[in-house]
C-alpha atoms as a PDB file:
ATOM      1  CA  UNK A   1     106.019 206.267  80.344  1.00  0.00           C
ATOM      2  CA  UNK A   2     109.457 206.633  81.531  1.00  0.00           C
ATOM      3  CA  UNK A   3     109.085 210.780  82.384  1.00  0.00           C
ATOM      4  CA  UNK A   4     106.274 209.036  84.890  1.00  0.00           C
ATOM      5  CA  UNK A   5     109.179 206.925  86.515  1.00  0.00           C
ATOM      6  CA  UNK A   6     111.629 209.601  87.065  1.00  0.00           C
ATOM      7  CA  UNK A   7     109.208 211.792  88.528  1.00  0.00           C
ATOM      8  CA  UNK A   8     107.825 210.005  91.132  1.00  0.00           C
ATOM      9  CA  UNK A   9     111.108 208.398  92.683  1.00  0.00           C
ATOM     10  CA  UNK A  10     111.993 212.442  93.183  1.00  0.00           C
ATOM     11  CA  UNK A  11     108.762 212.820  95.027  1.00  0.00           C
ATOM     12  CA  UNK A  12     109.520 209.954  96.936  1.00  0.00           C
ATOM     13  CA  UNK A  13     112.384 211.260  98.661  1.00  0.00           C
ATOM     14  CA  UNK A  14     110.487 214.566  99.781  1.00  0.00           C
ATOM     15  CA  UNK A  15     108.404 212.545 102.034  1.00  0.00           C
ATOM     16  CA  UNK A  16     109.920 211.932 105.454  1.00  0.00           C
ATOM     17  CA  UNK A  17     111.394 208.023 104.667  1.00  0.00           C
ATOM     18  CA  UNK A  18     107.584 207.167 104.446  1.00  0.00           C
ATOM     19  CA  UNK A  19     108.475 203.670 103.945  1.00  0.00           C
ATOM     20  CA  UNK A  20     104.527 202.540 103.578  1.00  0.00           C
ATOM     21  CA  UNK A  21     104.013 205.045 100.904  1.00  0.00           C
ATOM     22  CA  UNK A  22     106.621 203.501  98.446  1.00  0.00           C
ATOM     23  CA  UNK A  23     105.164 200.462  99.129  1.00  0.00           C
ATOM     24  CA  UNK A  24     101.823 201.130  97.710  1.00  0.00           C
ATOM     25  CA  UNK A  25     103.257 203.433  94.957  1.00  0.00           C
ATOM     26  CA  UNK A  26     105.842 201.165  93.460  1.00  0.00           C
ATOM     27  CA  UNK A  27     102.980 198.217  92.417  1.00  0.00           C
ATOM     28  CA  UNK A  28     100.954 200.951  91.065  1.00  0.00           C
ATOM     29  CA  UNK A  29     103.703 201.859  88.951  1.00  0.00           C
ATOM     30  CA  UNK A  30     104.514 198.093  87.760  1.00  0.00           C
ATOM     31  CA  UNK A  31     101.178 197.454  87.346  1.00  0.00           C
ATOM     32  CA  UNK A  32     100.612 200.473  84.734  1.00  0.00           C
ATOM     33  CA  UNK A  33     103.792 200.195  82.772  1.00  0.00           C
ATOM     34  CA  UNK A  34     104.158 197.928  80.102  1.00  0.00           C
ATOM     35  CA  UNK A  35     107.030 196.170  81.492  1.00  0.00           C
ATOM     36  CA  UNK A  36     104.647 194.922  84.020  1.00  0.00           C
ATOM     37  CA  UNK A  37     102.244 193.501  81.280  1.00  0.00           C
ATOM     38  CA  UNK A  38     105.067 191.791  79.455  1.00  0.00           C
ATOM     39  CA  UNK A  39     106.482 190.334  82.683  1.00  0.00           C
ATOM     40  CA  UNK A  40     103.208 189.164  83.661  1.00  0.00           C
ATOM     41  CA  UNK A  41     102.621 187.683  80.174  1.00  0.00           C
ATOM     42  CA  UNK A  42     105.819 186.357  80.404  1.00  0.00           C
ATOM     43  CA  UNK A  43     104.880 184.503  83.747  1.00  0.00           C
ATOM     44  CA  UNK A  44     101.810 183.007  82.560  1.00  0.00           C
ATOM     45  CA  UNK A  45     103.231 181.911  79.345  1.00  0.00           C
ATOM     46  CA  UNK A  46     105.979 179.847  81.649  1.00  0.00           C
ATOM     47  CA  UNK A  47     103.467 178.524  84.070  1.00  0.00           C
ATOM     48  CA  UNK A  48     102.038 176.440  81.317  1.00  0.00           C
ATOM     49  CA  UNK A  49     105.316 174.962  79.813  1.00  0.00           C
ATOM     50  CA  UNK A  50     106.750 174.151  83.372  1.00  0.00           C
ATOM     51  CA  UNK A  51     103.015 172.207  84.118  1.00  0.00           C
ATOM     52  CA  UNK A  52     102.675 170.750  80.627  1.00  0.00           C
ATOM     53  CA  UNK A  53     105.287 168.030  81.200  1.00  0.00           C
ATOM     54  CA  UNK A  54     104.760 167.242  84.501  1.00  0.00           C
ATOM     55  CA  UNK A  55     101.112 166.519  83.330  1.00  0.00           C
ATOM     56  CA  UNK A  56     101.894 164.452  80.783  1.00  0.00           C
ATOM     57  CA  UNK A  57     103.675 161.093  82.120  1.00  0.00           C
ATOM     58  CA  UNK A  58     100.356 160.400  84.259  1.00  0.00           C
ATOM     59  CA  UNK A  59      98.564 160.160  80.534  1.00  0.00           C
ATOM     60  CA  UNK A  60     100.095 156.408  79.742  1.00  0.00           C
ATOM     61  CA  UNK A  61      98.668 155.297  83.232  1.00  0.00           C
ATOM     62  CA  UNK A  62      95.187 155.648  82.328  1.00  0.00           C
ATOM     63  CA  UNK A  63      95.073 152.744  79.564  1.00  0.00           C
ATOM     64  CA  UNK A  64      97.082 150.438  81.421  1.00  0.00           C
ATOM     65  CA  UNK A  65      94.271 150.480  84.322  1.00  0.00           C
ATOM     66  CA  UNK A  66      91.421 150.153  81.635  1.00  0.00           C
ATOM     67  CA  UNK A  67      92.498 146.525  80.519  1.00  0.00           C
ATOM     68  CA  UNK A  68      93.252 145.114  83.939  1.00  0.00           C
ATOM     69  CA  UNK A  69      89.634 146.319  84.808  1.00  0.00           C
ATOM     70  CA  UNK A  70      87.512 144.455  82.191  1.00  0.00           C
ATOM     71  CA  UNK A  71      89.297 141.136  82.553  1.00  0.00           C
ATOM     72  CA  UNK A  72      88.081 140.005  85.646  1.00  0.00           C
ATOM     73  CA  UNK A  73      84.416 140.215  84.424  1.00  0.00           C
ATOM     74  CA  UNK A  74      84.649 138.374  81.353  1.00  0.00           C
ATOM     75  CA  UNK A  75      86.283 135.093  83.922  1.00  0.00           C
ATOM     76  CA  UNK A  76      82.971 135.482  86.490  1.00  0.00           C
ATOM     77  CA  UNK A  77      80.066 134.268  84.014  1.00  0.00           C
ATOM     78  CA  UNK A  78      82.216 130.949  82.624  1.00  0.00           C
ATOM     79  CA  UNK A  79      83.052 130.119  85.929  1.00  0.00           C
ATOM     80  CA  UNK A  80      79.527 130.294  87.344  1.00  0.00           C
ATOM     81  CA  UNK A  81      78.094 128.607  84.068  1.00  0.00           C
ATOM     82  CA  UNK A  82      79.450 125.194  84.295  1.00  0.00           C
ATOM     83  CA  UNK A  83      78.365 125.124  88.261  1.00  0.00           C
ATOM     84  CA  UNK A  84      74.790 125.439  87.506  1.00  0.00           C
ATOM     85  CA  UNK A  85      74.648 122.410  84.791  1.00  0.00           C
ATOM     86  CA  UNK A  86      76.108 119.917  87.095  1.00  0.00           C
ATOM     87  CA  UNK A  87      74.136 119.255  90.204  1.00  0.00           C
ATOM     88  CA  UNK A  88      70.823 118.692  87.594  1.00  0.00           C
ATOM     89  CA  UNK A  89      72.867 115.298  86.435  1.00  0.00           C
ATOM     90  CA  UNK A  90      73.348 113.889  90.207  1.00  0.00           C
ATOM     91  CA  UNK A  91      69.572 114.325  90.314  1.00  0.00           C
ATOM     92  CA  UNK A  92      69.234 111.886  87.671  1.00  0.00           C
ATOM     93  CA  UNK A  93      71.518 109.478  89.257  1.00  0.00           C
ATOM     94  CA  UNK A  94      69.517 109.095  92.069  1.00  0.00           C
ATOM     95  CA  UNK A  95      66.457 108.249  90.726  1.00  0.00           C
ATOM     96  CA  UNK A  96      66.994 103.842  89.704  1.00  0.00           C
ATOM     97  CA  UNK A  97      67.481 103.364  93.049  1.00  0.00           C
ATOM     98  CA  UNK A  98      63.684 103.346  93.652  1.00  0.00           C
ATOM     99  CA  UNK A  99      62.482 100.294  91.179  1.00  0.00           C
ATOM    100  CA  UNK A 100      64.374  97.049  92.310  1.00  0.00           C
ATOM    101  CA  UNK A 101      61.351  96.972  94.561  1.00  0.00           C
ATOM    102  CA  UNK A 102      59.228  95.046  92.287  1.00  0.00           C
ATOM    103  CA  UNK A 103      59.749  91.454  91.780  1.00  0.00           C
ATOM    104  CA  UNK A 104      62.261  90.609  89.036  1.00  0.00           C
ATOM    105  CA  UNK A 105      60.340  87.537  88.329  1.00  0.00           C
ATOM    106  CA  UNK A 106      56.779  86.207  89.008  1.00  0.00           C
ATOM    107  CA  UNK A 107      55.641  82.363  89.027  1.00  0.00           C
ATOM    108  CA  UNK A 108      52.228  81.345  89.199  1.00  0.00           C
ATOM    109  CA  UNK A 109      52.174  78.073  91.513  1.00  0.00           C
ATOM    110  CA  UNK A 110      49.836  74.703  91.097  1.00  0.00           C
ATOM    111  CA  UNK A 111      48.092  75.572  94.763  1.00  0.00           C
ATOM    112  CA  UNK A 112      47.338  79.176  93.097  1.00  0.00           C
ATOM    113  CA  UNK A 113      49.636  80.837  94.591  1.00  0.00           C
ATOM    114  CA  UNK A 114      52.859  82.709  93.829  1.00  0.00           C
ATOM    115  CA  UNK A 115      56.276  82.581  93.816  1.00  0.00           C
ATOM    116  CA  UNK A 116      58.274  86.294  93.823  1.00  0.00           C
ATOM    117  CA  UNK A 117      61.708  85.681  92.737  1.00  0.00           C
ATOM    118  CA  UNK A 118      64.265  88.499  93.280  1.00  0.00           C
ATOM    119  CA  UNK A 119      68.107  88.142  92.316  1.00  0.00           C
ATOM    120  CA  UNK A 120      70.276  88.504  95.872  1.00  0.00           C
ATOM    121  CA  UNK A 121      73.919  88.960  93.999  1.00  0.00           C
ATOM    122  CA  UNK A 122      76.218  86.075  93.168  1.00  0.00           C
ATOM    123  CA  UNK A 123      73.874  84.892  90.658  1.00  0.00           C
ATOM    124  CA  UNK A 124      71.784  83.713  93.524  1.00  0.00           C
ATOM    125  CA  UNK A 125      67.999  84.469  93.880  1.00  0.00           C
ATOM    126  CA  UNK A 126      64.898  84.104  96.533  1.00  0.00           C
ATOM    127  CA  UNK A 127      61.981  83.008  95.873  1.00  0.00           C
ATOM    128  CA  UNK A 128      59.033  84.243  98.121  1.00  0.00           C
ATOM    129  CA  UNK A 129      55.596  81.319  98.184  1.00  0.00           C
ATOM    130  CA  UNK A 130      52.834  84.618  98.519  1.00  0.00           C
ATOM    131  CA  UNK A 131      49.449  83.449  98.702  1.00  0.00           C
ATOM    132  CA  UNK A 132      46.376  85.318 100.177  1.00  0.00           C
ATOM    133  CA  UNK A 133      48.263  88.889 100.506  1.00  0.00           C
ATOM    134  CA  UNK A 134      50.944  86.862 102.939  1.00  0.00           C
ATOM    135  CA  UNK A 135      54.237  85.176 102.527  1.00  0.00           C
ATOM    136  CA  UNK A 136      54.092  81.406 103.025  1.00  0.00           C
ATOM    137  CA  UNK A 137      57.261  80.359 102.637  1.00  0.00           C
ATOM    138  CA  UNK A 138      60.673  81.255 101.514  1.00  0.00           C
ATOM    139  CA  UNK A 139      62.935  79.859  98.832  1.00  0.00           C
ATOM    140  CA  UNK A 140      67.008  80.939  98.275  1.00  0.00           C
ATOM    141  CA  UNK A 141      69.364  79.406  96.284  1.00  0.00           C
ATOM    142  CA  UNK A 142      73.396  79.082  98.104  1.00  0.00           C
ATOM    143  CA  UNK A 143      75.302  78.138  94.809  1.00  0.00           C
ATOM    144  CA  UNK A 144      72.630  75.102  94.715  1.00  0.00           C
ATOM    145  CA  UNK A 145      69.120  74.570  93.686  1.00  0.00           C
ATOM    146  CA  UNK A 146      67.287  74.977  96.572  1.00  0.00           C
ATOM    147  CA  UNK A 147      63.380  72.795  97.048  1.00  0.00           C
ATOM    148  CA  UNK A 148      60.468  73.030  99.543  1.00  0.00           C
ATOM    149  CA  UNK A 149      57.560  70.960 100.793  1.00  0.00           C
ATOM    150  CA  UNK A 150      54.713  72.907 101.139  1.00  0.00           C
ATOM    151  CA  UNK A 151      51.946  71.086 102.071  1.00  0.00           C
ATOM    152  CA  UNK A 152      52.203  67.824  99.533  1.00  0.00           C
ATOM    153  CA  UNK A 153      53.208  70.876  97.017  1.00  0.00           C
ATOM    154  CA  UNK A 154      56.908  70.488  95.704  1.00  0.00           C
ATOM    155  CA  UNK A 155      58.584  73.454  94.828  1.00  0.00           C
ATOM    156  CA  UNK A 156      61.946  73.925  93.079  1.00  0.00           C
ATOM    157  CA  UNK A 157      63.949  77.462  92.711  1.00  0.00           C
ATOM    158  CA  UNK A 158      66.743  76.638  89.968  1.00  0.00           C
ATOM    159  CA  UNK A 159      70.144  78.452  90.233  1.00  0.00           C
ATOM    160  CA  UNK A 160      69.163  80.228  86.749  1.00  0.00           C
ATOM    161  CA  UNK A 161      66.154  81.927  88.841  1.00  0.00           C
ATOM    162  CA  UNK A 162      63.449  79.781  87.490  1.00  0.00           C
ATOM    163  CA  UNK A 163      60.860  77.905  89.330  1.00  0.00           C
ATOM    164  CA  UNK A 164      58.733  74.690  88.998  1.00  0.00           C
ATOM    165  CA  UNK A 165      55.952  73.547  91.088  1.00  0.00           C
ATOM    166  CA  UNK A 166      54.065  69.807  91.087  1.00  0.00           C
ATOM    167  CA  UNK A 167      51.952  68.395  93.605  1.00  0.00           C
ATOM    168  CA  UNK A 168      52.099  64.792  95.210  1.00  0.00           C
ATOM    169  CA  UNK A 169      54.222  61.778  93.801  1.00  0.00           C
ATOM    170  CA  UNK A 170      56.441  61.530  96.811  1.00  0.00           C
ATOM    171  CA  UNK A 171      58.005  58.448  98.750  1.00  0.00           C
ATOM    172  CA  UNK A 172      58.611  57.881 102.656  1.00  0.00           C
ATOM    173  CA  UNK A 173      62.774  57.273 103.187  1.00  0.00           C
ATOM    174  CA  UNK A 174      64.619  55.438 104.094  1.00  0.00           C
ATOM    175  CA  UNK A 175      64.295  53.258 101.709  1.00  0.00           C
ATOM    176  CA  UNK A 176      65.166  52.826  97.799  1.00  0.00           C
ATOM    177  CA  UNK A 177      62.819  54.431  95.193  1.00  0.00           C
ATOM    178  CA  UNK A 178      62.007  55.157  91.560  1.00  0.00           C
ATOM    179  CA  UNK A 179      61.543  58.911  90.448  1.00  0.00           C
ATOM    180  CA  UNK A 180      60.562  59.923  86.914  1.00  0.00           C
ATOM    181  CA  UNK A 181      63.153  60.779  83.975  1.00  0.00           C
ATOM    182  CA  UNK A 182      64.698  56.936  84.807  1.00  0.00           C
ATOM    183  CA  UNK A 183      66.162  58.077  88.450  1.00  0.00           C
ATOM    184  CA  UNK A 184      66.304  56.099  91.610  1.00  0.00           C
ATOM    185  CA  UNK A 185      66.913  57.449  94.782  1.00  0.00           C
ATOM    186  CA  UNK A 186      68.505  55.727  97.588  1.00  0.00           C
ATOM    187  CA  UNK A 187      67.267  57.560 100.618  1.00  0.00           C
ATOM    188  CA  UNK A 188      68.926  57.354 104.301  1.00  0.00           C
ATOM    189  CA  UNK A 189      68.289  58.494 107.255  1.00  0.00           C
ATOM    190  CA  UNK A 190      71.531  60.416 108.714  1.00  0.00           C
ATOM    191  CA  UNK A 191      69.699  61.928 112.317  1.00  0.00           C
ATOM    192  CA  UNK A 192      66.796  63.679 113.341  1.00  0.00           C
ATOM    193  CA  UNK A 193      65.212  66.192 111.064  1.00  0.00           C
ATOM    194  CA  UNK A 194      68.504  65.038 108.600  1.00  0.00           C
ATOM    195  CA  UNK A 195      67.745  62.975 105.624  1.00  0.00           C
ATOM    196  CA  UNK A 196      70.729  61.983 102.544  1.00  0.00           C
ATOM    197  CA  UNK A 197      69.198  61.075  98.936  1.00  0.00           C
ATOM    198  CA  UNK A 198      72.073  59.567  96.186  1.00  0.00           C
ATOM    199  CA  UNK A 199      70.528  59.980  92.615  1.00  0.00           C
ATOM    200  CA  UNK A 200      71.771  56.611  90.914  1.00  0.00           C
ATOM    201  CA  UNK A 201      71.686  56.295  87.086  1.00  0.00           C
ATOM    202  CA  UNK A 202      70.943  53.116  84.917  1.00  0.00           C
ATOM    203  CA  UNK A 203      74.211  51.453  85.862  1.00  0.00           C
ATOM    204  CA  UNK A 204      73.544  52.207  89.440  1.00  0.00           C
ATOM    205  CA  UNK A 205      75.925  54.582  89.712  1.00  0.00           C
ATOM    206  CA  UNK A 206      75.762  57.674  91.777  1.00  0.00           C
ATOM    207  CA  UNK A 207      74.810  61.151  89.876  1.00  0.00           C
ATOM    208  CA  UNK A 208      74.151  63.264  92.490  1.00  0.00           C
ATOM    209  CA  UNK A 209      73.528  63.644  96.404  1.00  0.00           C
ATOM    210  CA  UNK A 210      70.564  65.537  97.889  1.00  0.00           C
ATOM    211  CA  UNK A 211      71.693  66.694 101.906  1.00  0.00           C
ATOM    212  CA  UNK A 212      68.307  67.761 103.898  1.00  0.00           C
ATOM    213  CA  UNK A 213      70.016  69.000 107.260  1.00  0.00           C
ATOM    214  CA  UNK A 214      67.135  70.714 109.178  1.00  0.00           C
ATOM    215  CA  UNK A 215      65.315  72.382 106.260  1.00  0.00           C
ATOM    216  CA  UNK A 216      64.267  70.887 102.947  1.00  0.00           C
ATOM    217  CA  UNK A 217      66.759  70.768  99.580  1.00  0.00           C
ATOM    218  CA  UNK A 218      65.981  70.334  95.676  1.00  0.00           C
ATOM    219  CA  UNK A 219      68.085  69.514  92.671  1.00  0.00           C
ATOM    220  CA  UNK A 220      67.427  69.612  88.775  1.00  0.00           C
ATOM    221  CA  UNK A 221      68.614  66.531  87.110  1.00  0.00           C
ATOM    222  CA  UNK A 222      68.422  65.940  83.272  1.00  0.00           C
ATOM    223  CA  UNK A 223      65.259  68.593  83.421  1.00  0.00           C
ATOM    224  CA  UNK A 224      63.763  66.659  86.277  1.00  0.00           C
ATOM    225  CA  UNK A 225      62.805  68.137  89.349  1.00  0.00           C
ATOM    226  CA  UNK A 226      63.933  66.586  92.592  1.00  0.00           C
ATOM    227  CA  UNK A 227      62.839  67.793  96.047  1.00  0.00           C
ATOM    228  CA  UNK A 228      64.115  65.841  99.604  1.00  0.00           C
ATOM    229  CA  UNK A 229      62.791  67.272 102.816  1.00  0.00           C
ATOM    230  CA  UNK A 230      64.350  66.781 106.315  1.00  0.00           C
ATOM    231  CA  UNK A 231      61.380  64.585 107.163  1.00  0.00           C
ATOM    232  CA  UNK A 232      62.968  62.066 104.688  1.00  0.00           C
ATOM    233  CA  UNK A 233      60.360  62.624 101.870  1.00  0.00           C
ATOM    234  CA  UNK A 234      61.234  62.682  98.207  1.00  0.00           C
ATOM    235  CA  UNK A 235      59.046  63.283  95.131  1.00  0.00           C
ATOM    236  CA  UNK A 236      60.461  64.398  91.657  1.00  0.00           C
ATOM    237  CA  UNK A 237      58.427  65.568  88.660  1.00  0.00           C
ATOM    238  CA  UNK A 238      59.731  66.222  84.991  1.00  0.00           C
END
């Protein structure tokens, strides 16, 4: 292999400076010797270790990417669970708000018919007279037992929500008069459509007062029944 190389630089210089000719000859001659194959190996054995560790320090990056990934899904389901339980239970708050409707309490009256009785806060309660499929009358206690004439029937609505009906047994005011349970009633006449009953005991002595200013009153005494209406009419009943 070397006789090779010195012959062919001494051809060289016969030729007239041909400057492209050594430029084709000289890789030829690189490219057959075995220098050539050791440089080349050479060069390809180097590429390697130059690229190995400029490959290896993006490696570590690859793992720490993986985690930050795969947390965010395991948040999204037990976030969205909870939301889905909790607008079924403000359904079910909405529903007792449909059955005060019906009457709390239902009295059958003497005349046959009947008295509705509702509770209207403040421990107070009304009392609708229904008879026929139409409301007759209306009863509401005001921190007082509240009582109504209908028609020679005496009604009574008690502040506990009870009611007790009698018919006839009443007296013309003014004037002085004994009601049942050992009661008399002194009865006065105050002004039009306004009568004022005092409840007097055995010794005379005043128990209670009935005021019926414009609209008929009641009172429960000793478990009697005592209605005054504004036409000066009383009647009691045990």
């Amino acid at each position: 292999m070397s006789r090779r190389a010195t012959r062919r630089p001494t051809s060289l210089r016969t030729l007239a400076g041909a400057v492209l000719t050594v430029a084709l000859i000289v890789p030829v001659a690189t490219a057959c010797g075995p220098d050539s194959d050791t440089s080349a190996a050479a060069t390809v054995s180097a590429a390697p270790t130059a690229t190995a560790p400029t490959t290896a320090p993006p490696a570590p990056a690859a793992p720490s990417a993986g985690p930050a990934t795969t947390a965010p899904p395991a948040a999204t389901p037990a976030a969205t669970a909870p939301t889905s339980t909790r607008p079924t239970t403000a359904t079910a708050t909405t529903t007792p708000t449909a059955k005060p409707k019906s009457p709390a309490r239902s009295y059958p009256l003497v005349d046959g018919s009947t008295a509705e009785v509702q509770p209207v806060g403040n421990q107070n309660w009304t009392a609708r007279i229904v008879g026929r499929g139409s409301v007759l009358a209306t009863l509401e206690t005001k921190d007082t037992d509240a009582g109504l004439d209908a028609n020679d029937m005496f009604v009574v609505l008690s502040l506990d929500g009870t009611v007790h009906s009698w018919m006839g047994g009443a007296h013309q005011g003014p004037g002085t008069f004994k009601l049942a349970g050992g009661w008399t009633a002194k009865v006065t006449k105050v002004g039009e459509l306004h009568y004022r009953a005092q409840i007097l005991g055995l010794d005379n002595a005043v128990n209670g007062t009935l005021d019926a200013d414009q609209h008929d009153t009641g009172a429960v005494a000793n478990a009697v029944y005592i209605v005054l209406t504004a036409g000066g009419r009383i009647s009691a009943h045990m």
